[in-house]
PDB file of N, CA and C in Angstrom:
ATOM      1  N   UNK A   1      25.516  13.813 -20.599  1.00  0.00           N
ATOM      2  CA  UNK A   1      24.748  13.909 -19.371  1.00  0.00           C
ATOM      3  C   UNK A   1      23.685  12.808 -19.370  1.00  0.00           C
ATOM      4  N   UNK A   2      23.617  12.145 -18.284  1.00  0.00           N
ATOM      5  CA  UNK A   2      22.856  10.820 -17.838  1.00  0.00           C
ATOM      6  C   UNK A   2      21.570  11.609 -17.723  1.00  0.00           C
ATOM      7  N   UNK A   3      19.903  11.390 -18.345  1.00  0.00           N
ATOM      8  CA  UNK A   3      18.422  11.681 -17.653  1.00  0.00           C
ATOM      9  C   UNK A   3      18.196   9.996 -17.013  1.00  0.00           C
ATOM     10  N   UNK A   4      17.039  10.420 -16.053  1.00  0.00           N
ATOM     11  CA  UNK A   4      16.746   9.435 -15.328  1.00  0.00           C
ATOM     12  C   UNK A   4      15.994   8.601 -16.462  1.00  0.00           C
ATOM     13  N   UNK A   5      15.666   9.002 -18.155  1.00  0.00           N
ATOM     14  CA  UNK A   5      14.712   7.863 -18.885  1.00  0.00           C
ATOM     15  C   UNK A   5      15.891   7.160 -19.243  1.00  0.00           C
ATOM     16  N   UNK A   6      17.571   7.260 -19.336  1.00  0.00           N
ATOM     17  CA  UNK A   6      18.874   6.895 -20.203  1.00  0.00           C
ATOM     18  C   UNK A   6      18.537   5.915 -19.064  1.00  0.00           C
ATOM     19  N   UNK A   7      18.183   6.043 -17.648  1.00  0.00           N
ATOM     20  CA  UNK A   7      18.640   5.040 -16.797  1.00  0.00           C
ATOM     21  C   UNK A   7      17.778   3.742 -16.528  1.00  0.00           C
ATOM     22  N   UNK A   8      16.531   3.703 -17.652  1.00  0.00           N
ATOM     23  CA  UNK A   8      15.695   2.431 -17.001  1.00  0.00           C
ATOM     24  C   UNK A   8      16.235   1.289 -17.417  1.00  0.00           C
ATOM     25  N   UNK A   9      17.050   1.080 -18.385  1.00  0.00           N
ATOM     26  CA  UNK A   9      17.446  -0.235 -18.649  1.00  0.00           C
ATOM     27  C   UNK A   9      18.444  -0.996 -17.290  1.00  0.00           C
ATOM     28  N   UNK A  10      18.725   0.528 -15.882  1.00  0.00           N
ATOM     29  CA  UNK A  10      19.134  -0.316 -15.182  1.00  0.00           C
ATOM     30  C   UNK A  10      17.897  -0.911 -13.798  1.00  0.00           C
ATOM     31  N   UNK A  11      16.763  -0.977 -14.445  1.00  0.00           N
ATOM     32  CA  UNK A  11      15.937  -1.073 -13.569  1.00  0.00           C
ATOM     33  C   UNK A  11      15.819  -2.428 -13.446  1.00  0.00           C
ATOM     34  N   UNK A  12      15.919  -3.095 -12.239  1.00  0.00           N
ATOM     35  CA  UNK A  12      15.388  -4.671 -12.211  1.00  0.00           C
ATOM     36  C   UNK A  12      13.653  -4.943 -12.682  1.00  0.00           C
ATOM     37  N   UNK A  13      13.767  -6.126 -13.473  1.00  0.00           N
ATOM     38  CA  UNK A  13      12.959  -6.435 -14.036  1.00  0.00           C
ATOM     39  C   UNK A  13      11.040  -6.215 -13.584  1.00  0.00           C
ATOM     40  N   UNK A  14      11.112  -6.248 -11.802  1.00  0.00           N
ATOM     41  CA  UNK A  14       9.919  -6.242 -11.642  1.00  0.00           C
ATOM     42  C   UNK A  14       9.658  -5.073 -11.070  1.00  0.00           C
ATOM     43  N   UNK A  15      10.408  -4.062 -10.958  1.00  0.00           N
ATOM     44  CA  UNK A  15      10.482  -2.520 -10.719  1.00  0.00           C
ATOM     45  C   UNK A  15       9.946  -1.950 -12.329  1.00  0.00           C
ATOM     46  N   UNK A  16      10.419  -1.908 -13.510  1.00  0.00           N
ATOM     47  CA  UNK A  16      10.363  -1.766 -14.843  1.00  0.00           C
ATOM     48  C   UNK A  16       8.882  -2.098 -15.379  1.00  0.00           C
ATOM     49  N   UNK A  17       8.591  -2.851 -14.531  1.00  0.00           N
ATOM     50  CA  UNK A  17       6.773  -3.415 -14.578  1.00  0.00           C
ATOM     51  C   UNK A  17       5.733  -3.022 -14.221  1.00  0.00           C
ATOM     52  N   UNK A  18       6.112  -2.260 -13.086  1.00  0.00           N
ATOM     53  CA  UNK A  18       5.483  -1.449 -12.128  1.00  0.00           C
ATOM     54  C   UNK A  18       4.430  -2.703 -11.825  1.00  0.00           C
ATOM     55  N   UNK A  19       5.102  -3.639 -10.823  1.00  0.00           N
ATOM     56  CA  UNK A  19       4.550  -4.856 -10.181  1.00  0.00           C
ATOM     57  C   UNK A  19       5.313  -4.506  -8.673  1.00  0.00           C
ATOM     58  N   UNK A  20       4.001  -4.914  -7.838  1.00  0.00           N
ATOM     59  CA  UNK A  20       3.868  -4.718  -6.267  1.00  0.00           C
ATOM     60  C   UNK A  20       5.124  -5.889  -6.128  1.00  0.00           C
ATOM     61  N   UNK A  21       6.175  -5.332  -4.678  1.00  0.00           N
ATOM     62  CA  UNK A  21       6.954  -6.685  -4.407  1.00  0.00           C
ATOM     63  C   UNK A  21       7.232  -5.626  -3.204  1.00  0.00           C
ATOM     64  N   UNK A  22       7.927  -7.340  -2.263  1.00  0.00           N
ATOM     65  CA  UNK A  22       8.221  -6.967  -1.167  1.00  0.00           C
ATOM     66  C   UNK A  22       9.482  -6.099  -1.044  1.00  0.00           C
ATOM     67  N   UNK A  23       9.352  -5.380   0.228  1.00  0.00           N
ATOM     68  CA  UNK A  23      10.485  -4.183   0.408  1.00  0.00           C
ATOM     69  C   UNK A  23      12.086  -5.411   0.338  1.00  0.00           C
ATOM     70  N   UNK A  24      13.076  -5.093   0.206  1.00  0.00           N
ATOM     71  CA  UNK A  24      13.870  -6.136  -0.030  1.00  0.00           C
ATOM     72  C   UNK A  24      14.261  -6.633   1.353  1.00  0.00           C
ATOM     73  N   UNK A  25      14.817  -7.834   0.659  1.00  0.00           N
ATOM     74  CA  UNK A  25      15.189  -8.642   2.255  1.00  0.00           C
ATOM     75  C   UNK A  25      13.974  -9.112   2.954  1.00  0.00           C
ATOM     76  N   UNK A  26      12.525  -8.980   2.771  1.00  0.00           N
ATOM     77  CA  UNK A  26      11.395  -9.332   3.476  1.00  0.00           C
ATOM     78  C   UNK A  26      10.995 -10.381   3.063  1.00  0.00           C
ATOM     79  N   UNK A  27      11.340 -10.897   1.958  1.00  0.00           N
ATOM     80  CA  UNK A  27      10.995 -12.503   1.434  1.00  0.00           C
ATOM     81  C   UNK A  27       9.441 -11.804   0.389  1.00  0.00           C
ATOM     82  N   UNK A  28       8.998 -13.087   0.110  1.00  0.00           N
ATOM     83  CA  UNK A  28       7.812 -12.189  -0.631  1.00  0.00           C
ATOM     84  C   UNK A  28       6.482 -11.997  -0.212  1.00  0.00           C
ATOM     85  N   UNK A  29       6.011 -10.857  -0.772  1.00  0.00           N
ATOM     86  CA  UNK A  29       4.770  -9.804  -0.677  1.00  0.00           C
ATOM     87  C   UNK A  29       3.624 -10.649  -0.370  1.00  0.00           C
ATOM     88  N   UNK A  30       3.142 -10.134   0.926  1.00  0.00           N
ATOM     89  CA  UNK A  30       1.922 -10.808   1.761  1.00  0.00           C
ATOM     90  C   UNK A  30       1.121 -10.738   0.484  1.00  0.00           C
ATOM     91  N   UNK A  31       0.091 -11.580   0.495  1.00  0.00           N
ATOM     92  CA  UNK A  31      -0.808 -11.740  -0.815  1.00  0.00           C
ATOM     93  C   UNK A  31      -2.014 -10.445  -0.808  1.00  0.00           C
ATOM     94  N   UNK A  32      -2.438 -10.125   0.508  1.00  0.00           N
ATOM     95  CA  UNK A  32      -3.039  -9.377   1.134  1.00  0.00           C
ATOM     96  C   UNK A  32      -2.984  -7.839   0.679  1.00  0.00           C
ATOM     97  N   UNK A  33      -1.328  -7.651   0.580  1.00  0.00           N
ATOM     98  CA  UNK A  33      -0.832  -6.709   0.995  1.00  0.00           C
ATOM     99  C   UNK A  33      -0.639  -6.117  -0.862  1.00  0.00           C
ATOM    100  N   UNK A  34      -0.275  -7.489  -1.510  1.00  0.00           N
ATOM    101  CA  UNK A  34      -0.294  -7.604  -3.072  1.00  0.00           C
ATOM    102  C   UNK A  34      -1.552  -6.737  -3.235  1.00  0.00           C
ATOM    103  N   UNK A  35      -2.537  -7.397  -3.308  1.00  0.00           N
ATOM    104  CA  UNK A  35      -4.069  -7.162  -3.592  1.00  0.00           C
ATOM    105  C   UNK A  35      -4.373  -5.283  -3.327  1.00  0.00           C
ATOM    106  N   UNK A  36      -3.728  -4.848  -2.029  1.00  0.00           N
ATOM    107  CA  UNK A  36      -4.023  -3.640  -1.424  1.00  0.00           C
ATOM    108  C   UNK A  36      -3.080  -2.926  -2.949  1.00  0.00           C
ATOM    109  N   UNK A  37      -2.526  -2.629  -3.097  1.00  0.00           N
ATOM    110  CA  UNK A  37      -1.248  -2.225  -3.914  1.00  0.00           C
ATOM    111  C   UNK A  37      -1.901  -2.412  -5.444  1.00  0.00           C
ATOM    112  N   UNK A  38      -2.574  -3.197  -5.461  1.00  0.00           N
ATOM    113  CA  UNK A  38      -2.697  -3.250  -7.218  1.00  0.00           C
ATOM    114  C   UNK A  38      -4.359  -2.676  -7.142  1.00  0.00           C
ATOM    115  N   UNK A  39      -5.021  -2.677  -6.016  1.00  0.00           N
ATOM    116  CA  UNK A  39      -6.013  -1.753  -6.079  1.00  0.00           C
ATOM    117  C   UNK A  39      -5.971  -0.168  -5.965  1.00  0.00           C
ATOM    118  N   UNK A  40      -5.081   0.310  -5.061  1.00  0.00           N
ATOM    119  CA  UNK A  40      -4.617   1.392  -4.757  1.00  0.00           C
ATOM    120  C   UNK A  40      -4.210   2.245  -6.486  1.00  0.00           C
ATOM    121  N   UNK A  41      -3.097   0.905  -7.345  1.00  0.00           N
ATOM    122  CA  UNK A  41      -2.637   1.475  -8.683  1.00  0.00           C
ATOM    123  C   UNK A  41      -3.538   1.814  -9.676  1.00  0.00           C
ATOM    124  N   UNK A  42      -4.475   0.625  -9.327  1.00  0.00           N
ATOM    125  CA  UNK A  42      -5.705   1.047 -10.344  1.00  0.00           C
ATOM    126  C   UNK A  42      -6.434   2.476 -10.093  1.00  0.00           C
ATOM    127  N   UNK A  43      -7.143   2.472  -8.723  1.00  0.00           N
ATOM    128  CA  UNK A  43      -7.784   4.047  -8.323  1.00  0.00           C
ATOM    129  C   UNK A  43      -7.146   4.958  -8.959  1.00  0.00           C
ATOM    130  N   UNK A  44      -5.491   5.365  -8.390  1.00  0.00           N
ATOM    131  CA  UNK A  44      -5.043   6.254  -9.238  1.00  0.00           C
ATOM    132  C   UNK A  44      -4.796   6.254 -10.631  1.00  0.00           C
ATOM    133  N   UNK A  45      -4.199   5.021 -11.116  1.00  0.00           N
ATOM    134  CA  UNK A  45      -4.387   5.266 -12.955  1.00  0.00           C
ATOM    135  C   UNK A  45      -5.590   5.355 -13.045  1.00  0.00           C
ATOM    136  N   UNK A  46      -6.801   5.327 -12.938  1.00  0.00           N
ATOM    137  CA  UNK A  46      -8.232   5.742 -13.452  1.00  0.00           C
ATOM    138  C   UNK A  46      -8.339   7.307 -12.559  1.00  0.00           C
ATOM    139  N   UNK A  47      -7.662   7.826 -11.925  1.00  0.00           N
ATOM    140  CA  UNK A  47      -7.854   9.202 -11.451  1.00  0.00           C
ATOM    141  C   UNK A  47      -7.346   9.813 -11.989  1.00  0.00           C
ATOM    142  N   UNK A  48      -5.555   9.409 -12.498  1.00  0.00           N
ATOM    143  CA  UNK A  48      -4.548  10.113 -13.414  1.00  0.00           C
ATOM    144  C   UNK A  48      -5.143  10.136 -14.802  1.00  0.00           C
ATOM    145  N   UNK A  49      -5.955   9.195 -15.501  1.00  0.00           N
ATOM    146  CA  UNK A  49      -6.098   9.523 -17.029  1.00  0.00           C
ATOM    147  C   UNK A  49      -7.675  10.370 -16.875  1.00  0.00           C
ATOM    148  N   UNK A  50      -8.522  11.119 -15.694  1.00  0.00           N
ATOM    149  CA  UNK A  50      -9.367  11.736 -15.637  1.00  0.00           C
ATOM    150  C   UNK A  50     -10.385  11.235 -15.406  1.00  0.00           C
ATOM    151  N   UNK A  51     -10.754   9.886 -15.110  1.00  0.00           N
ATOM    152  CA  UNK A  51     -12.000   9.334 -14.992  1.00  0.00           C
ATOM    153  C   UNK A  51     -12.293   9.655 -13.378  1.00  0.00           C
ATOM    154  N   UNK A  52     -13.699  10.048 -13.252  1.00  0.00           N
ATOM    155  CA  UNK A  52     -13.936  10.378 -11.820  1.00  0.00           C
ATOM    156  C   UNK A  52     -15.034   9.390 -11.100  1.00  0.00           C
ATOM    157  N   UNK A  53     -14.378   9.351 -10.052  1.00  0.00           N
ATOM    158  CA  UNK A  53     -14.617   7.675  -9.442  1.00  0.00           C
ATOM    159  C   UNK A  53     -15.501   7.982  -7.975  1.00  0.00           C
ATOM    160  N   UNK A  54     -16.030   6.964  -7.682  1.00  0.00           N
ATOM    161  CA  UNK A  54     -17.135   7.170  -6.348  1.00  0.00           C
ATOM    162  C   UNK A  54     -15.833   6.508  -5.440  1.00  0.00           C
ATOM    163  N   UNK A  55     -15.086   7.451  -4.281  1.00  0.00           N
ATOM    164  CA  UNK A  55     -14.006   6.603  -3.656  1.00  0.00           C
ATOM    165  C   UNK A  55     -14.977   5.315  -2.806  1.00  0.00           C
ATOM    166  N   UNK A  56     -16.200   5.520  -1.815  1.00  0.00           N
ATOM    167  CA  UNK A  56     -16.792   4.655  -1.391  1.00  0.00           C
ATOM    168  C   UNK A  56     -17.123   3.294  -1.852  1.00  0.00           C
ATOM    169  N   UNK A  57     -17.746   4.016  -3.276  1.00  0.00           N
ATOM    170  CA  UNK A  57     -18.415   2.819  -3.635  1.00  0.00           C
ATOM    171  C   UNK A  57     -16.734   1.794  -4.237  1.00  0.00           C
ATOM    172  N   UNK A  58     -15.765   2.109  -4.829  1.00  0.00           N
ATOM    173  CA  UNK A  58     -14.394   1.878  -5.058  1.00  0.00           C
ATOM    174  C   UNK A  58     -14.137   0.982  -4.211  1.00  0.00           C
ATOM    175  N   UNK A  59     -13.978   1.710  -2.614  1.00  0.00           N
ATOM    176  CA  UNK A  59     -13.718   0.486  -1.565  1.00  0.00           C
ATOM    177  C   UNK A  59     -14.437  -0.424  -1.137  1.00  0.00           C
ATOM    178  N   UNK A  60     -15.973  -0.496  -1.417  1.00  0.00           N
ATOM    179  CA  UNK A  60     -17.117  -1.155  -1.263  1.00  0.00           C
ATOM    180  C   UNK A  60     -16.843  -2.564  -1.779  1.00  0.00           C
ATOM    181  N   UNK A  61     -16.070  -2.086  -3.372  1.00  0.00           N
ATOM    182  CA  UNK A  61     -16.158  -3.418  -4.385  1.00  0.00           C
ATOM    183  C   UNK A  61     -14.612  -4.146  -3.786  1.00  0.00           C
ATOM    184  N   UNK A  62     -14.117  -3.534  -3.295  1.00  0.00           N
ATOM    185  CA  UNK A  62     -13.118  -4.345  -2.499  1.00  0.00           C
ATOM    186  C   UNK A  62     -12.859  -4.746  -0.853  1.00  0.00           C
ATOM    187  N   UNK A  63     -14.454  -5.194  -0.387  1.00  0.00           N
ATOM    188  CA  UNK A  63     -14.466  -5.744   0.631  1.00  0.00           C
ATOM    189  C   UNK A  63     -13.256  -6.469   1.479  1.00  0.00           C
ATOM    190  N   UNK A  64     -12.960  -7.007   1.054  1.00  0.00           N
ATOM    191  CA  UNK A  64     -11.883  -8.181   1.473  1.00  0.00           C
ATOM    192  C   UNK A  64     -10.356  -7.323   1.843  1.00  0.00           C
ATOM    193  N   UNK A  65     -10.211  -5.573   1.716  1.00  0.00           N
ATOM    194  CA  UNK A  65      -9.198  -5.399   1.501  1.00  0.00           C
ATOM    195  C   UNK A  65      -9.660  -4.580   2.824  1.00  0.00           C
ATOM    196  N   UNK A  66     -10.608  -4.329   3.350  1.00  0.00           N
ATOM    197  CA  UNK A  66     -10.850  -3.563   4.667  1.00  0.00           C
ATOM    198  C   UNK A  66     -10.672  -2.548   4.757  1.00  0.00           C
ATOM    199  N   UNK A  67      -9.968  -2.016   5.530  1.00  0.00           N
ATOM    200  CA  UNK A  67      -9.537  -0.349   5.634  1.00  0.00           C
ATOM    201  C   UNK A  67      -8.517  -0.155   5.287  1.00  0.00           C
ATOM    202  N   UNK A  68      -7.593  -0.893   5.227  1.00  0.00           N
ATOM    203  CA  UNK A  68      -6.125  -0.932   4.678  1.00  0.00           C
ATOM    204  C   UNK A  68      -6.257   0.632   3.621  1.00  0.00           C
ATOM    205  N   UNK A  69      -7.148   0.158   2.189  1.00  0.00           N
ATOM    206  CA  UNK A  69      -7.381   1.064   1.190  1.00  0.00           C
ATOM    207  C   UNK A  69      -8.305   2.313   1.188  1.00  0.00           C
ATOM    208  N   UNK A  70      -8.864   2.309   1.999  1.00  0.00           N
ATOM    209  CA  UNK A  70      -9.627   3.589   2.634  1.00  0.00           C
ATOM    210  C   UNK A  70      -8.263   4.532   2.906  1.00  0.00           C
ATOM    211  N   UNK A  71      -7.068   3.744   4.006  1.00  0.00           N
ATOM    212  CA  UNK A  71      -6.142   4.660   4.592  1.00  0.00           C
ATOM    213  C   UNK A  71      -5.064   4.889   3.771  1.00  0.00           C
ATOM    214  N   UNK A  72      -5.102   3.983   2.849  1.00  0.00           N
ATOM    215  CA  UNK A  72      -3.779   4.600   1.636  1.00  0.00           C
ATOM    216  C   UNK A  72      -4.472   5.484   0.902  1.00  0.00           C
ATOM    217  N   UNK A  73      -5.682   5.477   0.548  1.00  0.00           N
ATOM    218  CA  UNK A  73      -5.984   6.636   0.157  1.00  0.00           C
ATOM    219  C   UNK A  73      -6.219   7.756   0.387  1.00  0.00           C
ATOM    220  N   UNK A  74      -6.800   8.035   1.583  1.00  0.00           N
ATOM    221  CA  UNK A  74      -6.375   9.064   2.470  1.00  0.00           C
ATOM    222  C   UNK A  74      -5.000   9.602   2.529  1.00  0.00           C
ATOM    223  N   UNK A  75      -4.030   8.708   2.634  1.00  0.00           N
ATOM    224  CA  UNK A  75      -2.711   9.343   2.444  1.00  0.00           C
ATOM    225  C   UNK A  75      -2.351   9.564   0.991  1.00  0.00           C
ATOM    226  N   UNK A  76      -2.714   9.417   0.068  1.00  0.00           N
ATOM    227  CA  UNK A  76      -2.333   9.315  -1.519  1.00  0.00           C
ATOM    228  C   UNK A  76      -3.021  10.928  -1.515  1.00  0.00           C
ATOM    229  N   UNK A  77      -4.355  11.265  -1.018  1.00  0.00           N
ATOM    230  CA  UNK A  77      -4.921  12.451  -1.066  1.00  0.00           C
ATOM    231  C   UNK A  77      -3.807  13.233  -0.239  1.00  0.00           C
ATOM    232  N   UNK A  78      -3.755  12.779   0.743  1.00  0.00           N
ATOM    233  CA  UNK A  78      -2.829  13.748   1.604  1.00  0.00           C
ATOM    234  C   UNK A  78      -1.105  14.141   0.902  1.00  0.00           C
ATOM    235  N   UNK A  79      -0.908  13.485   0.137  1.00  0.00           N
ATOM    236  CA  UNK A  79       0.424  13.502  -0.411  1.00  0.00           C
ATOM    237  C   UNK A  79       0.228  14.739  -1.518  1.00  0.00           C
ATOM    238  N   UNK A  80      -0.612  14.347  -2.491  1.00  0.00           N
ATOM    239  CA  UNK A  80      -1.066  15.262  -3.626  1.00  0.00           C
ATOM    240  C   UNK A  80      -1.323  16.512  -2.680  1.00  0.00           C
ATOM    241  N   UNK A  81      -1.975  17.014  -1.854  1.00  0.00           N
ATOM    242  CA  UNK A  81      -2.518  17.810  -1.323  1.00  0.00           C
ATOM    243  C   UNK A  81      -1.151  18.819  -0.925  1.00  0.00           C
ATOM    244  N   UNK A  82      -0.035  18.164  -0.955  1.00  0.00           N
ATOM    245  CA  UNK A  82       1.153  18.495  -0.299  1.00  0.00           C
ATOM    246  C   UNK A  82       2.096  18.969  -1.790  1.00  0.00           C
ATOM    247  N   UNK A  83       2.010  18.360  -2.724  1.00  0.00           N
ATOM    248  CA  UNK A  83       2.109  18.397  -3.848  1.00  0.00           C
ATOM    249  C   UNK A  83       1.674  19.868  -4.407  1.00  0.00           C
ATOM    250  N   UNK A  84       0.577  20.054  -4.591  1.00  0.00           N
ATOM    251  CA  UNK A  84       0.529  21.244  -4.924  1.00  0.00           C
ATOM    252  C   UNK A  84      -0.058  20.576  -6.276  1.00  0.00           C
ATOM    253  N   UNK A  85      -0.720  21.352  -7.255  1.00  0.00           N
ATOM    254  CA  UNK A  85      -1.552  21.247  -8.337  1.00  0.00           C
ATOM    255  C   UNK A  85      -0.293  20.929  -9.349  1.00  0.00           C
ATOM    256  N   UNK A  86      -0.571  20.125 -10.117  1.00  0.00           N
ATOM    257  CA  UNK A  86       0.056  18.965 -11.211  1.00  0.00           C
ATOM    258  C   UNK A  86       0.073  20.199 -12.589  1.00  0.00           C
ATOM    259  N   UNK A  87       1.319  20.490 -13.203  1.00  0.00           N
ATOM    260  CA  UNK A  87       1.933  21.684 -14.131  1.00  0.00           C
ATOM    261  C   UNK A  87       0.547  21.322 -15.848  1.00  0.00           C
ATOM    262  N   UNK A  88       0.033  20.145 -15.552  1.00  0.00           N
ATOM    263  CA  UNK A  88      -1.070  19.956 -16.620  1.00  0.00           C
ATOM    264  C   UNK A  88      -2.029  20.006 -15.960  1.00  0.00           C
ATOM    265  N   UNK A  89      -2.910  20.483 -15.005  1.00  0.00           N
ATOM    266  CA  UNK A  89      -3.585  21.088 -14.560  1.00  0.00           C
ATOM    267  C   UNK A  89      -3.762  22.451 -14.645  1.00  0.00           C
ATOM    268  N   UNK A  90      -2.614  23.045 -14.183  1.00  0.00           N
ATOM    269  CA  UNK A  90      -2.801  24.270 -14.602  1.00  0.00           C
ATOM    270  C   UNK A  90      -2.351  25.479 -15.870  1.00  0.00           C
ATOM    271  N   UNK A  91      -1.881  24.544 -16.700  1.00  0.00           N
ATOM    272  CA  UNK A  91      -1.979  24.725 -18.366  1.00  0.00           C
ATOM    273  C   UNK A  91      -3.483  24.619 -18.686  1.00  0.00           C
ATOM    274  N   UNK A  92      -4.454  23.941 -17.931  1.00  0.00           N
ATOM    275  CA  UNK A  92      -5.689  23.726 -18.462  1.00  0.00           C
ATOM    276  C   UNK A  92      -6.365  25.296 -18.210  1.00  0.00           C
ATOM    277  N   UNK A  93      -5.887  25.388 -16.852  1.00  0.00           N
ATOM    278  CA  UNK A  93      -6.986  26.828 -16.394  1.00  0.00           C
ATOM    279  C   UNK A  93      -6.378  27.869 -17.187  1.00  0.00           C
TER     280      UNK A  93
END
């Protein structure tokens, strides 16, 4: 029986990296759009390993990225929210 970890060696190289790229066929990733995406990854890996973050002041230090990251995060909240509490969360309580 195949698990999805037997299957990363068929992952293309910049999927396997967990590096921002354009949806396919779009040519490549607005630089803009790069920038939004690798800020977005950071917030959550510093939310996922427990560090608790000022979201404001977060988007503050990334002026240049506008609201773009205000509204993915809003939806990143809204997704989790839909999600339901994470199975190591509630091993904790």
């Amino acid at each position: 029986m195949t698990t999805p970890n037997d299957r990363s060696d068929e992952l293309p190289d910049d999927l396997s990296r967990n590096e921002p790229r354009a949806a396919e066929g779009t040519g490549p990733a607005d630089p803009l759009e790069v920038e939004v995406q690798k800020a977005l990854a950071d917030y959550m890996n510093k939310c996922d390993s427990g560090e608790v973050l000022d979201r404001k002041e977060f988007i503050r230090q990334h002026p240049e990225l506008g609201g773009e990251l205000a509204d993915l995060l809003s939806v990143a909240d809204w997704i989790e929210d839909l999600a339901g509490p994470r199975v190591a969360d509630l091993a904790k309580s």
